[in-house]
Protein backbone atom coordinates (compact mmCIF):
# COMPACT_ATOMS: atom_id res chain seq x y z
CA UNK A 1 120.58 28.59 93.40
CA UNK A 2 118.21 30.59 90.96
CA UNK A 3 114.92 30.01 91.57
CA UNK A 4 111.99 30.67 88.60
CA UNK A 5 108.94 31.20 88.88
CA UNK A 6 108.13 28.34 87.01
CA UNK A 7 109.85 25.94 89.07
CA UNK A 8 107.59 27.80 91.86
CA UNK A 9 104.71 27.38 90.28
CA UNK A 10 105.86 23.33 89.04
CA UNK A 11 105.32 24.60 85.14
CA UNK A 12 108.50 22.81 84.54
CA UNK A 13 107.22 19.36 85.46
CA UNK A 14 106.58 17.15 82.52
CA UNK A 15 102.92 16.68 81.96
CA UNK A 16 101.41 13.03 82.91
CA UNK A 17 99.51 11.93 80.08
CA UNK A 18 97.91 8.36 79.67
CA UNK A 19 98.62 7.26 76.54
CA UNK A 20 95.06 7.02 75.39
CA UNK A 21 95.22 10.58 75.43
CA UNK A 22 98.53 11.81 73.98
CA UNK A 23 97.10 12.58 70.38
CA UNK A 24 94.59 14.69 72.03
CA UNK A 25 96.79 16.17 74.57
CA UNK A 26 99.52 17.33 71.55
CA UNK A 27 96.15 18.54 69.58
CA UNK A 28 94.69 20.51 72.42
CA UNK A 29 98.38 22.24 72.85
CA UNK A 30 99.00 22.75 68.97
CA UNK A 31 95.36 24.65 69.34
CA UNK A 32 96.21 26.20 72.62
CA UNK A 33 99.74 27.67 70.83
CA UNK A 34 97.75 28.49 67.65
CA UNK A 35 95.15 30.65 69.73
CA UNK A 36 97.58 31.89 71.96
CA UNK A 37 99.65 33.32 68.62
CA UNK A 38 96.56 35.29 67.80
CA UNK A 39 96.60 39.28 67.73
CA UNK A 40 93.52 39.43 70.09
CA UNK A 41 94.58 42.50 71.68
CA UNK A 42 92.21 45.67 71.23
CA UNK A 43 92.93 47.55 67.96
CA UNK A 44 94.43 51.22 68.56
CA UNK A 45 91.46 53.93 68.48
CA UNK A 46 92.34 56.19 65.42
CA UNK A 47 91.60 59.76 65.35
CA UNK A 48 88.72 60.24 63.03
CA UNK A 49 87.64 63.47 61.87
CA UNK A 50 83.85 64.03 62.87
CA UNK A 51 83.04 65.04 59.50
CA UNK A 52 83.63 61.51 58.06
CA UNK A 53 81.05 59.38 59.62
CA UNK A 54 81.32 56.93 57.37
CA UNK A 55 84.47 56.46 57.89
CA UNK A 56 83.98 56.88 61.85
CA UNK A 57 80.86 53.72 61.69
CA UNK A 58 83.01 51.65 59.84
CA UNK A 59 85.90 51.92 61.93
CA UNK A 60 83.81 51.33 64.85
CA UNK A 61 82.04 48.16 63.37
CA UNK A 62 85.86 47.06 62.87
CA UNK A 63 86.83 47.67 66.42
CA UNK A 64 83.50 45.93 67.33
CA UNK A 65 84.10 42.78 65.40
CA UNK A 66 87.82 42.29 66.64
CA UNK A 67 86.17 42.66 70.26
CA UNK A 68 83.69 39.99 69.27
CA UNK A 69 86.64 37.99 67.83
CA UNK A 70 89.14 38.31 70.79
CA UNK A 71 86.44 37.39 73.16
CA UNK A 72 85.19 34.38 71.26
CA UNK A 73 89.22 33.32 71.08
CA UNK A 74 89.88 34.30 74.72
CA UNK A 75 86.79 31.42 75.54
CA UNK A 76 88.40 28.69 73.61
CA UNK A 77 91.44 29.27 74.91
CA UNK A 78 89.75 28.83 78.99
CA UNK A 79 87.85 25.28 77.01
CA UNK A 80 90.99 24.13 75.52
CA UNK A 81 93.51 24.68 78.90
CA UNK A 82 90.56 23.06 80.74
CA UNK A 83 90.67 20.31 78.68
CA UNK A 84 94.32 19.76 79.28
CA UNK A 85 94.09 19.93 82.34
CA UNK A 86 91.31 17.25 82.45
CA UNK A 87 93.96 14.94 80.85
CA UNK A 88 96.62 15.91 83.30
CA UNK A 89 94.44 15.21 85.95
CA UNK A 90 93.08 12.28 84.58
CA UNK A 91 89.24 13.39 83.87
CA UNK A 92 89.39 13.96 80.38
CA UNK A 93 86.87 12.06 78.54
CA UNK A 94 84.40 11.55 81.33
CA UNK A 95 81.11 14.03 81.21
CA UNK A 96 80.91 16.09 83.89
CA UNK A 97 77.14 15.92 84.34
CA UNK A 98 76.27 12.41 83.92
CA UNK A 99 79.75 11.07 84.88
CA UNK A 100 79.82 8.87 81.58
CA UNK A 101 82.44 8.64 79.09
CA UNK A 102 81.70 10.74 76.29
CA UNK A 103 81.80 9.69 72.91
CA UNK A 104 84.98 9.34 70.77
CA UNK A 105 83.27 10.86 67.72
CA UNK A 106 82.53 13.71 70.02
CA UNK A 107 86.00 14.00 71.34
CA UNK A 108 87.39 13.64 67.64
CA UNK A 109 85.53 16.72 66.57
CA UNK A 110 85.84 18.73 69.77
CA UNK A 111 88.62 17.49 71.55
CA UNK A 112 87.75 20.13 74.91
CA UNK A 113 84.38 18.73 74.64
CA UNK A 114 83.20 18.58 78.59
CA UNK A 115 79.75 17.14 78.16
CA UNK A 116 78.99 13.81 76.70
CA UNK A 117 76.08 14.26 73.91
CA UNK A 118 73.59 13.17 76.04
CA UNK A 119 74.58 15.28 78.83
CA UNK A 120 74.70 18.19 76.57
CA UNK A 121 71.21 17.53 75.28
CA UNK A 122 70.11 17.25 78.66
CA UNK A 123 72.19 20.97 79.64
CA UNK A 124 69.57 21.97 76.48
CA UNK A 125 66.55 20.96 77.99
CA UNK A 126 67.24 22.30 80.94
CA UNK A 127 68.32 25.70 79.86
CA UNK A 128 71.56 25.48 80.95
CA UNK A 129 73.51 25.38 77.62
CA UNK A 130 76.58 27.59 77.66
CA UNK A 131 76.14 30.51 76.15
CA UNK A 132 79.06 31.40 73.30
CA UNK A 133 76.93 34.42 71.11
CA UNK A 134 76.03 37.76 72.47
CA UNK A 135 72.68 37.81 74.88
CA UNK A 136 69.50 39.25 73.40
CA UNK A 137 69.24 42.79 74.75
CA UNK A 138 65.72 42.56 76.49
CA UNK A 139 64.14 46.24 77.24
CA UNK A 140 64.17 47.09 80.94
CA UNK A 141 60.36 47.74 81.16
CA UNK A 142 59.86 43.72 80.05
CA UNK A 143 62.55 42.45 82.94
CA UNK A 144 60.60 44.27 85.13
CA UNK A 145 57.07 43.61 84.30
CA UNK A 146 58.31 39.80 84.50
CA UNK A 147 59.94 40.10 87.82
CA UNK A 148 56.60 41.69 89.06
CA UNK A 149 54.47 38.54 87.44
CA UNK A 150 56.56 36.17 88.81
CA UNK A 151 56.30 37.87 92.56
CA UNK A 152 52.29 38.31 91.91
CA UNK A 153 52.29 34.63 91.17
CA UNK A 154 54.65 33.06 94.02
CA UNK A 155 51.92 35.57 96.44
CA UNK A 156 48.90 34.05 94.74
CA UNK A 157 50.06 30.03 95.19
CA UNK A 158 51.28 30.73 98.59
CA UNK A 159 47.48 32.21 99.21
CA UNK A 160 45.67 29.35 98.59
């Protein structure tokens, strides 16, 4: 008897979907197969001859952008499988900060959608909002100089 490693891992066992869900499920897998079919891996490094820059700073803003590119795909990609396996599981649809269903609309446009609107409002407030774009480079004299502020403070309340 051959075993696979699918049938190890149970890849081969047919998915439980509620049928409330199967158009999304079959979406989120169509998008899943359509990311997956992406060339995200890292362009080859060509061999540019120091005496084009030009050509050397445009190559590199190329290799730059397909970085940006793969990682933004390689995200959706960990959204969308999470969302599938929120239907699988049977959490799909439900906001996993205020535990309410979130809103078909929502779920129409983006079907791996994990906060209901006003839980994602709320994320906002808060400052807890997933980050998808690059973080602002801050200078390392400001991080400090807050760090110190914040520690001069916490020692002055505790004072009084």
């Amino acid at each position: 008897m051959a075993t696979r490693t699918a049938d190890i891992l149970g890849s081969n066992r047919a998915a439980r979907v509620p049928p409330k869900w199967v158009k999304h499920y079959e979406r989120l897998c169509e998008e899943r197969d359509r990311l997956r079919a992406r060339d995200i891996s890292a362009a080859e490094t060509p061999r540019v001859k120091l005496d084009d820059l030009t050509d050397a700073a445009s190559d590199e803003s190329e290799r730059n952008l397909s970085l940006v590119t793969a990682t933004a795909t390689q995200d959706i990609i960990f959204e969308v499988l999470g969302a599938i396996r929120r239907i699988e599981r049977g959490t799909y649809g439900i906001c996993e900060l205020t535990g309410k269903a979130i809103e078909a609309d929502r779920l129409h446009a983006i079907p791996w959608a994990r906060y209901s609107l006003e839980g994602q409002q709320e994320m906002e407030r808060n400052g807890l909002s997933q980050r998808l774009a690059l973080p602002l480079l801050v200078p390392m004299e400001r991080v400090d100089s807050e760090k110190n502020y914040d520690k001069d403070e916490a020692e002055e309340s505790s004072a009084h």
